[in-house]
C-alpha atoms as a PDB file:
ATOM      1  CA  UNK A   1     -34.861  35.408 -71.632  1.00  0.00           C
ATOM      2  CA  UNK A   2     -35.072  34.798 -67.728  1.00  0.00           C
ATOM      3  CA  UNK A   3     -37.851  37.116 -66.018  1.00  0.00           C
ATOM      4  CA  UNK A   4     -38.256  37.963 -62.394  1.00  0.00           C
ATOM      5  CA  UNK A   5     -41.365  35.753 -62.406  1.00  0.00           C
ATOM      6  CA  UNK A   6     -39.297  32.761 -62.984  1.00  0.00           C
ATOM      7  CA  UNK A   7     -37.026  33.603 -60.522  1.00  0.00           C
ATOM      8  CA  UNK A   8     -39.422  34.271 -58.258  1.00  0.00           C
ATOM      9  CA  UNK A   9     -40.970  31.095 -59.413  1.00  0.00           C
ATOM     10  CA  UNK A  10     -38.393  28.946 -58.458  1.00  0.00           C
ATOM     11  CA  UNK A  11     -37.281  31.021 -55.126  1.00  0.00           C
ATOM     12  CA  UNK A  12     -40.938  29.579 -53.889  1.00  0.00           C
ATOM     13  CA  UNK A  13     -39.089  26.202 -54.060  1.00  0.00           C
ATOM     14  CA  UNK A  14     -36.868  27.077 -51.160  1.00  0.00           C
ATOM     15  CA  UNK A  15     -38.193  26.777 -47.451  1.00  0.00           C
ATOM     16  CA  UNK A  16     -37.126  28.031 -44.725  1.00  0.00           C
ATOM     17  CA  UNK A  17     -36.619  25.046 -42.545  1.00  0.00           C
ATOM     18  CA  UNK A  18     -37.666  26.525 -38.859  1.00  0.00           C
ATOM     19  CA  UNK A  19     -40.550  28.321 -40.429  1.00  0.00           C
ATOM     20  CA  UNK A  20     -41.918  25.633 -43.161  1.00  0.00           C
ATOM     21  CA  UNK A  21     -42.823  28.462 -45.290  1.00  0.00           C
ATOM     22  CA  UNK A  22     -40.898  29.198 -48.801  1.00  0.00           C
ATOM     23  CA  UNK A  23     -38.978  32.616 -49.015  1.00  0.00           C
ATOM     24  CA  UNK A  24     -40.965  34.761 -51.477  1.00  0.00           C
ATOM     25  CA  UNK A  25     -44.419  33.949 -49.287  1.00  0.00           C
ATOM     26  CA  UNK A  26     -42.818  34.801 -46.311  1.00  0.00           C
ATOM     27  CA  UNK A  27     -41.219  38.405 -47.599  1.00  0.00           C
ATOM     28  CA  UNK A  28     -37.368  37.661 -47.388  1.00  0.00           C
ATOM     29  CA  UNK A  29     -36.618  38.351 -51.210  1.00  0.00           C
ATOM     30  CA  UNK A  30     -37.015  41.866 -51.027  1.00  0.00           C
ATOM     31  CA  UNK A  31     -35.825  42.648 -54.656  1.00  0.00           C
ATOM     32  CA  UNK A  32     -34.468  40.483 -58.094  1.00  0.00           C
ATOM     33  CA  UNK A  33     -32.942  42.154 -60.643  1.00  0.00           C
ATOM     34  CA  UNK A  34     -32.106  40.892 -64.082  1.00  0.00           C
ATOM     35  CA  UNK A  35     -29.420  42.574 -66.661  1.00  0.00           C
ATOM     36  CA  UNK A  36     -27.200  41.864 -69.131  1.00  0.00           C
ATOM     37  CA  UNK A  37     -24.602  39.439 -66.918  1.00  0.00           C
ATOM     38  CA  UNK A  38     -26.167  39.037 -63.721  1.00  0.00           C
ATOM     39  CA  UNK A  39     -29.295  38.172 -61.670  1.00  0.00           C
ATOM     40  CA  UNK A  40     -28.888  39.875 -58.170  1.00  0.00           C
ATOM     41  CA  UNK A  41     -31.413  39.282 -54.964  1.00  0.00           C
ATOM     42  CA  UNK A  42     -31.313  41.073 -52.006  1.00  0.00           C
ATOM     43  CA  UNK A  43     -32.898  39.011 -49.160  1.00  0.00           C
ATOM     44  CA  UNK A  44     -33.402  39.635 -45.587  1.00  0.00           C
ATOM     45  CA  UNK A  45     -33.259  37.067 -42.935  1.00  0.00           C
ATOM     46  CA  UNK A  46     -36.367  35.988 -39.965  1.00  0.00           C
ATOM     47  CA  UNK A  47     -33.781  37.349 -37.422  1.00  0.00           C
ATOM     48  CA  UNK A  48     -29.798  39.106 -36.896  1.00  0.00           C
ATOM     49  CA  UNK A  49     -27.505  36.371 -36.424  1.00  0.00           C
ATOM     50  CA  UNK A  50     -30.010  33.634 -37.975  1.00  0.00           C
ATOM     51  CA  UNK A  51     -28.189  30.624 -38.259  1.00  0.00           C
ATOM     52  CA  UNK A  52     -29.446  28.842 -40.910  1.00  0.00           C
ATOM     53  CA  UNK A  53     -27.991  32.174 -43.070  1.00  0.00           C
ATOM     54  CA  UNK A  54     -25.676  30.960 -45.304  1.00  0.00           C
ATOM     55  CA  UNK A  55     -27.885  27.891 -46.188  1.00  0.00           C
ATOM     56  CA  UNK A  56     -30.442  29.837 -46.888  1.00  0.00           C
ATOM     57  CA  UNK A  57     -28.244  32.408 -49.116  1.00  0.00           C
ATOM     58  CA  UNK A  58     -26.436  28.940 -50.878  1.00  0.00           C
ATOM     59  CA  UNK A  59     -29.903  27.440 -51.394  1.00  0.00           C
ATOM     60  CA  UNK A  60     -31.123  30.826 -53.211  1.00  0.00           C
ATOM     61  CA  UNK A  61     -28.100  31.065 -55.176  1.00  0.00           C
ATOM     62  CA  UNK A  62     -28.604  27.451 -56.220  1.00  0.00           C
ATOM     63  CA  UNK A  63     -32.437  28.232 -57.619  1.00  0.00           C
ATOM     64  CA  UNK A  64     -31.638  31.063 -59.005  1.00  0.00           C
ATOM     65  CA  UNK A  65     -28.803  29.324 -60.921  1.00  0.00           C
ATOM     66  CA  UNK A  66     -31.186  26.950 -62.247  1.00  0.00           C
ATOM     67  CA  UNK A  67     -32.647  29.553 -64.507  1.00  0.00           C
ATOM     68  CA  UNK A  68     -29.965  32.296 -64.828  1.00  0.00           C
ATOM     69  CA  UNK A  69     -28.971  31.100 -68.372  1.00  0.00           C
ATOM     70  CA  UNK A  70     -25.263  31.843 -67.409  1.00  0.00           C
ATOM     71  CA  UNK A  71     -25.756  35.183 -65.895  1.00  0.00           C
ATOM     72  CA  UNK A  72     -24.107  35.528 -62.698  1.00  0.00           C
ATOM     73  CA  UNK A  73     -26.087  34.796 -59.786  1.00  0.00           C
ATOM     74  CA  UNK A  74     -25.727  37.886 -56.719  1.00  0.00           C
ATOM     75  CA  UNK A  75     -27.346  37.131 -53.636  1.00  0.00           C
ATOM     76  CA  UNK A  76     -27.233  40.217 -51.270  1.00  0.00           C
ATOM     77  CA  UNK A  77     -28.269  40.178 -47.305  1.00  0.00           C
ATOM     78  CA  UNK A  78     -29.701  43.575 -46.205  1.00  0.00           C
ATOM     79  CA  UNK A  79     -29.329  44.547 -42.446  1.00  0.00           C
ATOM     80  CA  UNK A  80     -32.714  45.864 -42.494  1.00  0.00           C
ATOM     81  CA  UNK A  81     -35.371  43.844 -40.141  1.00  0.00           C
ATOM     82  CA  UNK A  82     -38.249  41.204 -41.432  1.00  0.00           C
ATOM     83  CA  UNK A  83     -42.145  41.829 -40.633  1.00  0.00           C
ATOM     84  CA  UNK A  84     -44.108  39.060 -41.383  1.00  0.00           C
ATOM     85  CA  UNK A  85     -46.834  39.344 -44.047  1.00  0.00           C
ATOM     86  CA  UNK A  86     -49.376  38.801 -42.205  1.00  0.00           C
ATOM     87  CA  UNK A  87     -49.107  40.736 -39.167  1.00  0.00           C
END
């Protein structure tokens, strides 16, 4: 059975291009939740308007595939805004 740590896991695989930094380091996945049929994150971008957004959303989706075991894979942007980590 898939566990947020795997999916978490492999969500540090994906970088965000104009920051070098992967998404889970920098705070974007806000949330991943697993049941029966689906894996859902809700992300938030660097910035409204960001347009590297749906690359970024297609590139999570395609991780999160990669260990869904045939659950359907929900990525969800939130219009909330990002603070980085380490300010």
């Amino acid at each position: 059975m898939v566990t947020q740590e795997e999916v978490l896991s492999g969500l540090k695989e994906v970088i965000d291009p104009e920051i070098g930094a992967n998404l889970v380091d920098l705070g974007l996945i806000r949330e991943v939740r697993i049941e029966d049929d689906r894996i859902q994150v809700r992300m938030v971008l660097t910035m409204p308007g960001c347009p590297l957004a749906g690359y970024l959303v297609s590139q999570v989706e395609n991780k999160v595939r990669t260990v869904a075991e045939g659950r359907t894979v929900d990525v969800q942007l939130l219009d909330e805004p990002w603070t980085p980590p380490w300010t």
